[in-house]
PDB file of N, CA and C in Angstrom:
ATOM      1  N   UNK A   1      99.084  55.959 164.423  1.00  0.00           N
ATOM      2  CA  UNK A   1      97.922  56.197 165.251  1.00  0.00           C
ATOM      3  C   UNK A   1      98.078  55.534 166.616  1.00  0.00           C
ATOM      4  N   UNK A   2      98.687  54.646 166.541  1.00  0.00           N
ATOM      5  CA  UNK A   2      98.965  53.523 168.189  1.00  0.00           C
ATOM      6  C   UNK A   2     100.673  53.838 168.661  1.00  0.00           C
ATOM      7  N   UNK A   3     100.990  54.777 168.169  1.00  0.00           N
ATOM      8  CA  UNK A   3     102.201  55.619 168.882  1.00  0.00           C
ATOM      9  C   UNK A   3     102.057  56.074 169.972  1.00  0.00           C
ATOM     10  N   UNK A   4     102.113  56.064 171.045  1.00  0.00           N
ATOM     11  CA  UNK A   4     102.410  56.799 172.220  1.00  0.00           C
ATOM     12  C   UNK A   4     103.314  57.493 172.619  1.00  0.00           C
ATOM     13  N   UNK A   5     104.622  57.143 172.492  1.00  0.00           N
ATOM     14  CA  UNK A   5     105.624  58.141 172.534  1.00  0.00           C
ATOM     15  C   UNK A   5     106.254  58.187 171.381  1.00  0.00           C
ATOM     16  N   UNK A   6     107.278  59.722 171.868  1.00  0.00           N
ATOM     17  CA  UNK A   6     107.359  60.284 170.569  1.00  0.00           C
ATOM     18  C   UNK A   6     109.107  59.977 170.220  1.00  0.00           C
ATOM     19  N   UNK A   7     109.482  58.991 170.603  1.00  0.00           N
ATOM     20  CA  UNK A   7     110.237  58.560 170.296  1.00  0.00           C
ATOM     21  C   UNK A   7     110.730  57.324 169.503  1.00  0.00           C
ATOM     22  N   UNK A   8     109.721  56.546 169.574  1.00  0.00           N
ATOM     23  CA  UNK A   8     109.184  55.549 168.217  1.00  0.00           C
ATOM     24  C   UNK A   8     108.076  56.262 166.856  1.00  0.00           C
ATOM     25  N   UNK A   9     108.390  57.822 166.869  1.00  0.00           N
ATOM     26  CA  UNK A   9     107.941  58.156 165.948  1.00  0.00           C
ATOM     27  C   UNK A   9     108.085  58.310 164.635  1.00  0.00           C
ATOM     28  N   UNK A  10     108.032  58.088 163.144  1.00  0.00           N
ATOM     29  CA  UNK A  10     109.037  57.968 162.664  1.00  0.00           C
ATOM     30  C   UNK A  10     108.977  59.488 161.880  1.00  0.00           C
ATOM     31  N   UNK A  11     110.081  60.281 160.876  1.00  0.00           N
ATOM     32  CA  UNK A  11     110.500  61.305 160.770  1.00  0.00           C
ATOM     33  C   UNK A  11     109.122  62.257 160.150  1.00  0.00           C
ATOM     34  N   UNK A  12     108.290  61.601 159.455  1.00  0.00           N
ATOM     35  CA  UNK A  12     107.362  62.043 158.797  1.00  0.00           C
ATOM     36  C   UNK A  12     106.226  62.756 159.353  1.00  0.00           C
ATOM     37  N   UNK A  13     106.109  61.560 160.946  1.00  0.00           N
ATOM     38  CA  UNK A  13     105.531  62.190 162.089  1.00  0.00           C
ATOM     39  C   UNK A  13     105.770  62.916 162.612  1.00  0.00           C
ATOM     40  N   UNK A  14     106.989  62.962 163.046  1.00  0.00           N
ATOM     41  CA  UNK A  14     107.834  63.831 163.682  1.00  0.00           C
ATOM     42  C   UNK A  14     107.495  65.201 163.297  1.00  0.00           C
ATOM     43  N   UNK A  15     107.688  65.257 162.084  1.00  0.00           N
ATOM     44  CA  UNK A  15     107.992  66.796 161.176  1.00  0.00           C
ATOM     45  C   UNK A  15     106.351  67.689 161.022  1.00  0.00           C
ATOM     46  N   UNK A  16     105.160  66.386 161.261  1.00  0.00           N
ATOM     47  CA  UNK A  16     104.112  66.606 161.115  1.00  0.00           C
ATOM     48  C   UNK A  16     103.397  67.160 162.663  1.00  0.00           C
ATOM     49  N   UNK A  17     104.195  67.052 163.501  1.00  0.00           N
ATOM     50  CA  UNK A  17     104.212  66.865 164.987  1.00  0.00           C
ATOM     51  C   UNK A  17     104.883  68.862 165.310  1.00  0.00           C
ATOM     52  N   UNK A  18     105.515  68.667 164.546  1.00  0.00           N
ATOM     53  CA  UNK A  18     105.861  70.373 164.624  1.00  0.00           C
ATOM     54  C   UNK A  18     104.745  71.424 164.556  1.00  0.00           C
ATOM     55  N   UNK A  19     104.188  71.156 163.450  1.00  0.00           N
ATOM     56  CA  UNK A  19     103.197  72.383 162.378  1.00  0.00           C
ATOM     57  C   UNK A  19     102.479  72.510 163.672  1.00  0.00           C
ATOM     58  N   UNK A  20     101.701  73.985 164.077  1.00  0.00           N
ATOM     59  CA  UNK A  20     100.946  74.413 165.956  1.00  0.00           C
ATOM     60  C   UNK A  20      99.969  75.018 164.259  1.00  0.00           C
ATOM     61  N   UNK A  21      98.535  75.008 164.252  1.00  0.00           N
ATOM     62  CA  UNK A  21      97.632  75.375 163.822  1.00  0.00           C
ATOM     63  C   UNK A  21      98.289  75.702 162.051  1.00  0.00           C
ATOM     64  N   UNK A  22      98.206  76.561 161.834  1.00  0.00           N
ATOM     65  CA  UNK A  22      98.520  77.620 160.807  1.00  0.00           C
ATOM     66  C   UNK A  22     100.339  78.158 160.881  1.00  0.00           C
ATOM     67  N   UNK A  23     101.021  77.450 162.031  1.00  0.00           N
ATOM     68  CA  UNK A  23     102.292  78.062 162.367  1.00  0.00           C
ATOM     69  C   UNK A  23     102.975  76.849 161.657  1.00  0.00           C
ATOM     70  N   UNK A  24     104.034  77.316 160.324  1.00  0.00           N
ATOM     71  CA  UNK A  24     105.107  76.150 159.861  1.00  0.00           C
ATOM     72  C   UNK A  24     106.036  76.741 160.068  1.00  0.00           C
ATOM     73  N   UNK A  25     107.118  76.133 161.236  1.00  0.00           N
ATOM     74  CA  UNK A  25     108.349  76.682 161.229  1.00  0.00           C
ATOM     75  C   UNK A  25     109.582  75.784 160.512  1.00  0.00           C
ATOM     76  N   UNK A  26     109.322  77.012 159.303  1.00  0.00           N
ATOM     77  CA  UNK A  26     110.354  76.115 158.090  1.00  0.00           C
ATOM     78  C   UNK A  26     111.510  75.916 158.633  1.00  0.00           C
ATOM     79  N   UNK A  27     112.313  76.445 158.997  1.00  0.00           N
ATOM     80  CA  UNK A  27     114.061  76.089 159.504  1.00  0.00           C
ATOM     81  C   UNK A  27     114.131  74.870 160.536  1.00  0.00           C
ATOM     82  N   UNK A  28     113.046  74.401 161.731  1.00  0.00           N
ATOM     83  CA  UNK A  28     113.547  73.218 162.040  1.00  0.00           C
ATOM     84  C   UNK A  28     113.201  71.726 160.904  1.00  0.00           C
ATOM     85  N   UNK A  29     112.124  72.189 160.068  1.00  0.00           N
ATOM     86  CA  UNK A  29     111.222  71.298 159.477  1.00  0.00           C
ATOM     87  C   UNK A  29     112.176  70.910 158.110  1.00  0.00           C
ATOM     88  N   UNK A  30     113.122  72.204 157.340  1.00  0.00           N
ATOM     89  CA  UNK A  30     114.145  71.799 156.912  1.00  0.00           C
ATOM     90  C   UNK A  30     115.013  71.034 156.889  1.00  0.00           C
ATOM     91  N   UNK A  31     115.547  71.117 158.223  1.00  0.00           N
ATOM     92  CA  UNK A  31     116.422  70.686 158.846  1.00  0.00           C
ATOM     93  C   UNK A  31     116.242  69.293 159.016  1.00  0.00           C
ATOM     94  N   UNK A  32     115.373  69.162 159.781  1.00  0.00           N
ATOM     95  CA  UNK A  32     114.841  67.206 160.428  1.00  0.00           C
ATOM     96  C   UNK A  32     114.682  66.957 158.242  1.00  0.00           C
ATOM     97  N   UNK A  33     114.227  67.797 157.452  1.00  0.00           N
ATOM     98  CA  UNK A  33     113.959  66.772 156.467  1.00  0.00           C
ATOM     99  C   UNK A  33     115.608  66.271 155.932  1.00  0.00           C
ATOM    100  N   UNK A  34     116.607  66.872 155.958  1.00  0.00           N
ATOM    101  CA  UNK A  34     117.751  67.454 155.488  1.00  0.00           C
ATOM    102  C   UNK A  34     118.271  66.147 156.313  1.00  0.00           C
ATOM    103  N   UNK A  35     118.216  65.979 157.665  1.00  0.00           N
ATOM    104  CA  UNK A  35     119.084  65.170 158.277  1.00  0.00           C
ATOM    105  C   UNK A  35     118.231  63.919 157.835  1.00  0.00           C
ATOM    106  N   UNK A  36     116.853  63.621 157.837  1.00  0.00           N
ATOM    107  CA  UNK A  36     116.547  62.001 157.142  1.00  0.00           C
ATOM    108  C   UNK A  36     116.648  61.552 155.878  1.00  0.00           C
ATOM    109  N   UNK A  37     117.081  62.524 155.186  1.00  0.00           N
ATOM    110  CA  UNK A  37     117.564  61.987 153.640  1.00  0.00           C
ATOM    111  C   UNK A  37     119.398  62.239 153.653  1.00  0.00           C
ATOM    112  N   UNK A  38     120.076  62.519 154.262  1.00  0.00           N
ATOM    113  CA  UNK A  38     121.123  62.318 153.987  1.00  0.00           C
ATOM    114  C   UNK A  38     121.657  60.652 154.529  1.00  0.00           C
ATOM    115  N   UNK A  39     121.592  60.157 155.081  1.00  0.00           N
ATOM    116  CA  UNK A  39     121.534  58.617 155.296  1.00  0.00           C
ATOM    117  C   UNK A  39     121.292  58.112 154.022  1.00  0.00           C
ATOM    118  N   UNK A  40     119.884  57.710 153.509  1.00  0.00           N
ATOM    119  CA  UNK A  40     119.612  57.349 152.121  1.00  0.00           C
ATOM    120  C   UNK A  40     120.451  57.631 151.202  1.00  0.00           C
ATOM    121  N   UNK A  41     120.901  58.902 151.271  1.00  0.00           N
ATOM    122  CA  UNK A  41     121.315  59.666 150.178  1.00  0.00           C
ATOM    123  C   UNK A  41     122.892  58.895 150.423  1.00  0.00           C
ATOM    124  N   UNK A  42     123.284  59.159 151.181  1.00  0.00           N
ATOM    125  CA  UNK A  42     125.356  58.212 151.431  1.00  0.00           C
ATOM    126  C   UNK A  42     125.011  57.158 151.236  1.00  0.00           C
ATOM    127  N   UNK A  43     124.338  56.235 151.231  1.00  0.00           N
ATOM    128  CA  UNK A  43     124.583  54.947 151.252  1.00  0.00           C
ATOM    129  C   UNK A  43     124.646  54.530 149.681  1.00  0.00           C
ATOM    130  N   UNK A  44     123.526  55.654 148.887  1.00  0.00           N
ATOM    131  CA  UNK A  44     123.457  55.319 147.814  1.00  0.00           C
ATOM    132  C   UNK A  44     124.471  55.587 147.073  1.00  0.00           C
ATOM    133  N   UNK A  45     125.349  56.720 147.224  1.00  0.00           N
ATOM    134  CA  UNK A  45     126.709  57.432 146.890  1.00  0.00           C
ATOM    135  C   UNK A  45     127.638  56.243 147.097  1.00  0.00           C
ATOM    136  N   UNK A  46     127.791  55.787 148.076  1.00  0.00           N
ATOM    137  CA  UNK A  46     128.528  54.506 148.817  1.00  0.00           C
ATOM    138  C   UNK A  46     128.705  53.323 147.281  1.00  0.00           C
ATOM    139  N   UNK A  47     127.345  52.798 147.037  1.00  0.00           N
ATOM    140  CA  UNK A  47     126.935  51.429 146.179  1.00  0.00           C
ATOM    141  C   UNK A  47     126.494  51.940 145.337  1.00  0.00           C
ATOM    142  N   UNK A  48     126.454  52.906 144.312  1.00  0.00           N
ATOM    143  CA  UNK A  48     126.103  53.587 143.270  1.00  0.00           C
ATOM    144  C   UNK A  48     126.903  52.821 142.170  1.00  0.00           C
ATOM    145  N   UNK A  49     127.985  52.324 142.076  1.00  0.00           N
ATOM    146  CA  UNK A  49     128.890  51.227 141.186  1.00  0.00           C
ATOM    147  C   UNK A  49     128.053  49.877 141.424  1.00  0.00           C
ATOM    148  N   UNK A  50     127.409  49.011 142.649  1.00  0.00           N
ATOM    149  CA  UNK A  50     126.865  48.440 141.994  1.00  0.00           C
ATOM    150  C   UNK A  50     125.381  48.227 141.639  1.00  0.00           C
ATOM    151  N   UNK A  51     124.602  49.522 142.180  1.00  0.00           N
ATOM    152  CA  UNK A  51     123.095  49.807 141.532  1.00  0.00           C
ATOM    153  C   UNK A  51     123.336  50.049 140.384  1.00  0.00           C
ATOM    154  N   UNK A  52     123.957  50.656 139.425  1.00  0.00           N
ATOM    155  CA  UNK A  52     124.612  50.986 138.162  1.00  0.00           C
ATOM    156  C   UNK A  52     124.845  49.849 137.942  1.00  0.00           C
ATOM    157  N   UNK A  53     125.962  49.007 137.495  1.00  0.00           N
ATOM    158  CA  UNK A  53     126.306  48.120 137.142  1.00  0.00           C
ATOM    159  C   UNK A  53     125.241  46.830 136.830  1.00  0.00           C
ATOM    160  N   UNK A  54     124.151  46.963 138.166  1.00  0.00           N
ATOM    161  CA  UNK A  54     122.938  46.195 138.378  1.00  0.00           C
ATOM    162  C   UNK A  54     121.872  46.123 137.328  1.00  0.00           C
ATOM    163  N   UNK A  55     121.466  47.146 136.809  1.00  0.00           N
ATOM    164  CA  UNK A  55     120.555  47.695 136.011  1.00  0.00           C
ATOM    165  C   UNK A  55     121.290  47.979 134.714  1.00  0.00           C
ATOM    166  N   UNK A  56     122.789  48.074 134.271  1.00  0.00           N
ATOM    167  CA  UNK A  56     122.502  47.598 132.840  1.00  0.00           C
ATOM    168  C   UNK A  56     123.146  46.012 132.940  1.00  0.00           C
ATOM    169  N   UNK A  57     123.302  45.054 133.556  1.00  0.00           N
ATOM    170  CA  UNK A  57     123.289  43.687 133.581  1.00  0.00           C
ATOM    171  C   UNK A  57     121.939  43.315 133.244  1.00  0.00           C
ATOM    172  N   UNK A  58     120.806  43.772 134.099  1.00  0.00           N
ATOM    173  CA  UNK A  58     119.505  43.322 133.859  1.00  0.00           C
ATOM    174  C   UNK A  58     118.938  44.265 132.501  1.00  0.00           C
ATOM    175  N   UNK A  59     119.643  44.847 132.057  1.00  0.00           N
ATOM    176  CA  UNK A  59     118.614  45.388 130.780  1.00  0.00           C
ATOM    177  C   UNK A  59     119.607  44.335 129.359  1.00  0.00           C
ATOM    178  N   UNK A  60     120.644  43.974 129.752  1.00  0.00           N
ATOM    179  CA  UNK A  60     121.410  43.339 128.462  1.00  0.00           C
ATOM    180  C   UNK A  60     120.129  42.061 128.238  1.00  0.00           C
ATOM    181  N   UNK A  61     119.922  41.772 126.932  1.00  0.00           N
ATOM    182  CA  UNK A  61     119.397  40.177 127.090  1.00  0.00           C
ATOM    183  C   UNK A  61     120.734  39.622 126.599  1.00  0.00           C
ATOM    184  N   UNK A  62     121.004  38.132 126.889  1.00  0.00           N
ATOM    185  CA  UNK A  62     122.132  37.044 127.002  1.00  0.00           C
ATOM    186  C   UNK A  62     123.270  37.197 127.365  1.00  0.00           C
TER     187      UNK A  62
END
């Protein structure tokens, strides 16, 4: 709400910043969602050996 420009906006806004009345233009709105989850998505691919590894350490007891 205390955003002013639209460059400290973050993607959610952004994508919400598209929609003009009743007009959703799916292919850029795809897209921007497509490019902010692939970040998340590699890093987790990246450390997936030790989020795995993490979670059955913490489910063993002793």
């Amino acid at each position: 709400m205390f955003i002013g420009s639209d460059s400290q906006k973050t993607l959610t806004l952004g994508l919400i910043g598209l929609v003009r009345g009743d007009t959703f233009p799916w292919g850029p709105m795809m897209a921007a969602s497509l490019m902010g989850t692939l970040p998340p998505t590699l890093v987790y691919l990246v450390s997936q050996r030790w989020v795995v590894s993490g979670l059955a350490a913490g489910s063993v007891k002793g």
